[in-house]
Protein backbone atom coordinates (compact mmCIF):
# COMPACT_ATOMS: atom_id res chain seq x y z
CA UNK A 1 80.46 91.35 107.05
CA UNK A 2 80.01 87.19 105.91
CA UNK A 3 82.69 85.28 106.16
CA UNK A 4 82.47 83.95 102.72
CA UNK A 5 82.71 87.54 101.45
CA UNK A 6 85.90 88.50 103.22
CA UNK A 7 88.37 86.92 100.31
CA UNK A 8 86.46 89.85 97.40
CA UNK A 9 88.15 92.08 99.34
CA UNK A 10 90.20 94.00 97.17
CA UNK A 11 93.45 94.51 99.77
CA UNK A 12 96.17 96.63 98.82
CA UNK A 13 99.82 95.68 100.34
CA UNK A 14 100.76 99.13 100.00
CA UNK A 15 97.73 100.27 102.32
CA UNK A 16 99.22 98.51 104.63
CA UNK A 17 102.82 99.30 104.53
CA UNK A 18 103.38 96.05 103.38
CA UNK A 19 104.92 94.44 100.36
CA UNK A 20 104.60 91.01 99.40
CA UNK A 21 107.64 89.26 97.79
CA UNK A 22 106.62 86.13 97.60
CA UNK A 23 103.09 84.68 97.22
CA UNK A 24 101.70 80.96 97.63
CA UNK A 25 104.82 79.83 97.97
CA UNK A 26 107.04 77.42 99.05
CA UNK A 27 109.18 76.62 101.87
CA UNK A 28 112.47 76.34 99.77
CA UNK A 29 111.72 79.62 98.00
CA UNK A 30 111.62 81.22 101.08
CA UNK A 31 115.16 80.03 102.61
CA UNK A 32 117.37 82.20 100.29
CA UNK A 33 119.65 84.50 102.29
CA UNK A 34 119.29 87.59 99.68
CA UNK A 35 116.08 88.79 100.96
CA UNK A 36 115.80 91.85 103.38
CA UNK A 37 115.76 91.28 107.29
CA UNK A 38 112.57 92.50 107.55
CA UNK A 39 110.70 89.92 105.70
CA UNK A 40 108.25 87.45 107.25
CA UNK A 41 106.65 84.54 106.53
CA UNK A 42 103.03 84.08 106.79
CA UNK A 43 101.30 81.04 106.80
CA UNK A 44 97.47 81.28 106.39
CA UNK A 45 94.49 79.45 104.81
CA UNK A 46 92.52 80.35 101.40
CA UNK A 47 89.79 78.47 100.36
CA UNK A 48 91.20 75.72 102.73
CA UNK A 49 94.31 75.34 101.26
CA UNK A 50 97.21 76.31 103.13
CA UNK A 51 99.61 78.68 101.74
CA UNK A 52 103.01 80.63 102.26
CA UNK A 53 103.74 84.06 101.65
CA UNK A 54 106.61 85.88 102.36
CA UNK A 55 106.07 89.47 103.30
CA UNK A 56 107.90 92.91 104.14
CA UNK A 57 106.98 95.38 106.84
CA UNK A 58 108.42 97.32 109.06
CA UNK A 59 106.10 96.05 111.97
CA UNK A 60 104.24 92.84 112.25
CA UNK A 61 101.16 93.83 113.34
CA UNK A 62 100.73 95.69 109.49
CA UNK A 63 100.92 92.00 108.42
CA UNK A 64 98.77 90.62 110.72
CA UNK A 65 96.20 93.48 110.15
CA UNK A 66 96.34 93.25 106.42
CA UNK A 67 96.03 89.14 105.99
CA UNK A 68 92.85 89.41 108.97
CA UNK A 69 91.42 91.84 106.70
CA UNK A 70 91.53 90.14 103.14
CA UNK A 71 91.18 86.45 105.09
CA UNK A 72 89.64 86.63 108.00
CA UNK A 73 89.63 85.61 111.49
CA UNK A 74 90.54 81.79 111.05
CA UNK A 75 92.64 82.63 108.04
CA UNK A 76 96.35 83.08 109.38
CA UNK A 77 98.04 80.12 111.21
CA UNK A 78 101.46 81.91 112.16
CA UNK A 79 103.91 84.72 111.30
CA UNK A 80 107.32 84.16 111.52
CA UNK A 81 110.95 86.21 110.40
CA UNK A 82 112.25 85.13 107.23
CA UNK A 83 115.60 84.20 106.76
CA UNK A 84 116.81 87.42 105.22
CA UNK A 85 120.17 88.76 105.44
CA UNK A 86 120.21 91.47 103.43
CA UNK A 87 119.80 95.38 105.20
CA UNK A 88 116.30 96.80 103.73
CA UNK A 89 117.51 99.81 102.74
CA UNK A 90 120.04 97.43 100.79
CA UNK A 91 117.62 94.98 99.45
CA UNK A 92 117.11 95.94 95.60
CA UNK A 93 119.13 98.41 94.88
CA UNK A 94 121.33 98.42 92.12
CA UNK A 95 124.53 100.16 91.46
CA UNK A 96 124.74 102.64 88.88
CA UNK A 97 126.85 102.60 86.15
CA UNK A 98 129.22 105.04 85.45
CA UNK A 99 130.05 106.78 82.35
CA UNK A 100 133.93 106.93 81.17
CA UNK A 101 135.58 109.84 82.06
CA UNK A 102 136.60 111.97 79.37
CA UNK A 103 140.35 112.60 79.37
């Protein structure tokens, strides 16, 4: 496959196991606390700009595989954890609402 085709790709995050929260990015969006624990960020080129995503997945290499595959072999710089604190099986959930009781 040519290089310059690579980015037509069309890569799915959920092929991957992945989901992406946050997309070309910044580094200030990325600090907030409220995201899960398993969130990464991913710094990588397009089109020679650099950009920041930040990205769920249970395992790393899913990441790695998935931003190879729509980028290419120069195309990620580094992959590091997020700064999270929230449990993933936490992380969007809201609480329902309960109805009065009748008395």
């Amino acid at each position: 496959m040519a290089e310059e085709n690579v980015n037509n790709i069309n890569i799915l995050p959920e092929d991957y196991g992945c989901n992406i929260l946050l997309e070309k990015t910044s580094i200030e969006n990325v600090k907030d606390p409220s995201f899960p624990t398993n969130a990464y960020l991913v710094w990588y080129t397009d089109n020679g700009k650099e950009c920041l995503d930040l990205t769920s997945c249970s395992k790393m290499v899913n990441i790695f595989d998935m931003y190879y595959d729509k980028y290419g072999s120069g195309g990620i710089k580094k992959i590091e954890w997020g700064y999270g604190k929230t449990n993933p099986k936490m992380w969007g959930y809201t609480k329902k609402q309960s109805e009065k009781k009748r008395k």
